[in-house]
Protein backbone atom coordinates (compact mmCIF):
# COMPACT_ATOMS: atom_id res chain seq x y z
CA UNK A 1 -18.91 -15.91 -41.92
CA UNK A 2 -16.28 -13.71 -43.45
CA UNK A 3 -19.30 -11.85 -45.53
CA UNK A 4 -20.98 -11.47 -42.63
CA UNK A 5 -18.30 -9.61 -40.58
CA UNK A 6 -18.02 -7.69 -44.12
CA UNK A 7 -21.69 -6.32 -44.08
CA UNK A 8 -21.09 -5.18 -39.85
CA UNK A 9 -17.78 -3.23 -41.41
CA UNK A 10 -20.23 -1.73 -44.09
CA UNK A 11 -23.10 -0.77 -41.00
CA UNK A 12 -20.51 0.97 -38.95
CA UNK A 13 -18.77 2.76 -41.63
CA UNK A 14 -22.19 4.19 -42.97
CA UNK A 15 -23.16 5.49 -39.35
CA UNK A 16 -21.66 8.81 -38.24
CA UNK A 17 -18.98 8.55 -36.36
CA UNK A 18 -19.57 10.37 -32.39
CA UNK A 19 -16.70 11.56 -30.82
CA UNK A 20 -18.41 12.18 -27.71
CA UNK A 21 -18.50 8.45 -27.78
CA UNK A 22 -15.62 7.90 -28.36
CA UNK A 23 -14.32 10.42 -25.61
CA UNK A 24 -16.54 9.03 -23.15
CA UNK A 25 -14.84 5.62 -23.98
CA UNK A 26 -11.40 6.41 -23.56
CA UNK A 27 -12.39 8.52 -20.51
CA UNK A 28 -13.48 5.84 -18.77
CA UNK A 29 -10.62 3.49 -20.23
CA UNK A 30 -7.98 6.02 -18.82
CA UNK A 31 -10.13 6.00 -15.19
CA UNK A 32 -9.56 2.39 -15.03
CA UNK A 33 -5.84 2.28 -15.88
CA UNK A 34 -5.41 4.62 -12.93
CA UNK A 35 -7.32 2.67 -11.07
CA UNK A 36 -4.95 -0.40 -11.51
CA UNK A 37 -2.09 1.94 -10.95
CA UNK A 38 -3.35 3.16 -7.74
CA UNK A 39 -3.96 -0.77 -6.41
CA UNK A 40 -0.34 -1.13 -7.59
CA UNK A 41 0.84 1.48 -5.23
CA UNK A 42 -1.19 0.25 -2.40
CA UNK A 43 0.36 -3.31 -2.98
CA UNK A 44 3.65 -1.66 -3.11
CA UNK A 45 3.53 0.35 0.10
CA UNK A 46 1.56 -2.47 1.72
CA UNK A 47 4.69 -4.20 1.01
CA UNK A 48 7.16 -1.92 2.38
CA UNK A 49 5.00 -1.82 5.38
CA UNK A 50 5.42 -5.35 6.08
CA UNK A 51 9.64 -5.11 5.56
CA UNK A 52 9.86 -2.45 8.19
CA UNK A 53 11.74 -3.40 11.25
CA UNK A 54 10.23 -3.97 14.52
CA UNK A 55 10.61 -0.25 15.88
CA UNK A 56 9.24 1.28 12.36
CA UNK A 57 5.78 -0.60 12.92
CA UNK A 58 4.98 0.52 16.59
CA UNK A 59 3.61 3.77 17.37
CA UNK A 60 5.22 6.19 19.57
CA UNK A 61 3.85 5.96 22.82
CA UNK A 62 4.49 2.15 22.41
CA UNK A 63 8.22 3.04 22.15
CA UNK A 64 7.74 5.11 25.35
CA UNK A 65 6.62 2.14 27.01
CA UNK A 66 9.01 -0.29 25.90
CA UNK A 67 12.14 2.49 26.81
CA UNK A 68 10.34 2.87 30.36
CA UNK A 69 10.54 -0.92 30.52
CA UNK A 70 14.16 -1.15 29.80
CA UNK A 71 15.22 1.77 31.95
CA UNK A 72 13.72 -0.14 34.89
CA UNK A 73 15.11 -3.40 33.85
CA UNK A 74 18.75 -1.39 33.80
CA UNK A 75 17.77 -0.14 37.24
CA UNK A 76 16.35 -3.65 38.73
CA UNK A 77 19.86 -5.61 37.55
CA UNK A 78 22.07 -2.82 38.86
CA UNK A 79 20.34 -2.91 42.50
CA UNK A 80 20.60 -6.68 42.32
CA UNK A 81 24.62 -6.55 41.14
CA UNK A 82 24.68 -3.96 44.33
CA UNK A 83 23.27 -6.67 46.41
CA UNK A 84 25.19 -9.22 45.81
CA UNK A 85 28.42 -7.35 45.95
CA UNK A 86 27.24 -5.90 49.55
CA UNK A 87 27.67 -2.44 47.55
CA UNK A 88 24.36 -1.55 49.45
């Protein structure tokens, strides 16, 4: 087996050696790193996404909403404190 591998060593080494090849190769070896990187960063800001608070993950017309909400609910207990107080 080991004379075997030998003789492949002894083909390669006798062929001219392409750089274009070779470019090509680490071209596309470089494409695929960044690749990996760039699924890293997704992970990663999917991630950060998730740890937001409540208010950082709704948009802004749901905050609208949910303000609107609350301002009436203010309003609603303050007219019912006002009734039972005979205020009104």
């Amino acid at each position: 087996m080991a004379e075997e591998n030998y003789e492949l060593e002894d083909e390669t080494l006798s062929e001219p050696f392409d750089f274009e090849d070779e470019f090509d190769r680490l071209r596309q070896k470089t494409a695929r790193t960044s690749a990996v990187y760039d699924e890293m960063e997704l992970e990663e800001e999917l991630e950060m996404e998730e740890n937001r608070s409540f208010f950082g993950r709704i948009s802004a017309g749901q905050r609208l909403i949910l303000l609107l909400l609350l301002l009436v609910d203010i309003v609603v207990i303050a007219v019912g404190f006002m009734a039972i107080f005979n205020v009104i």
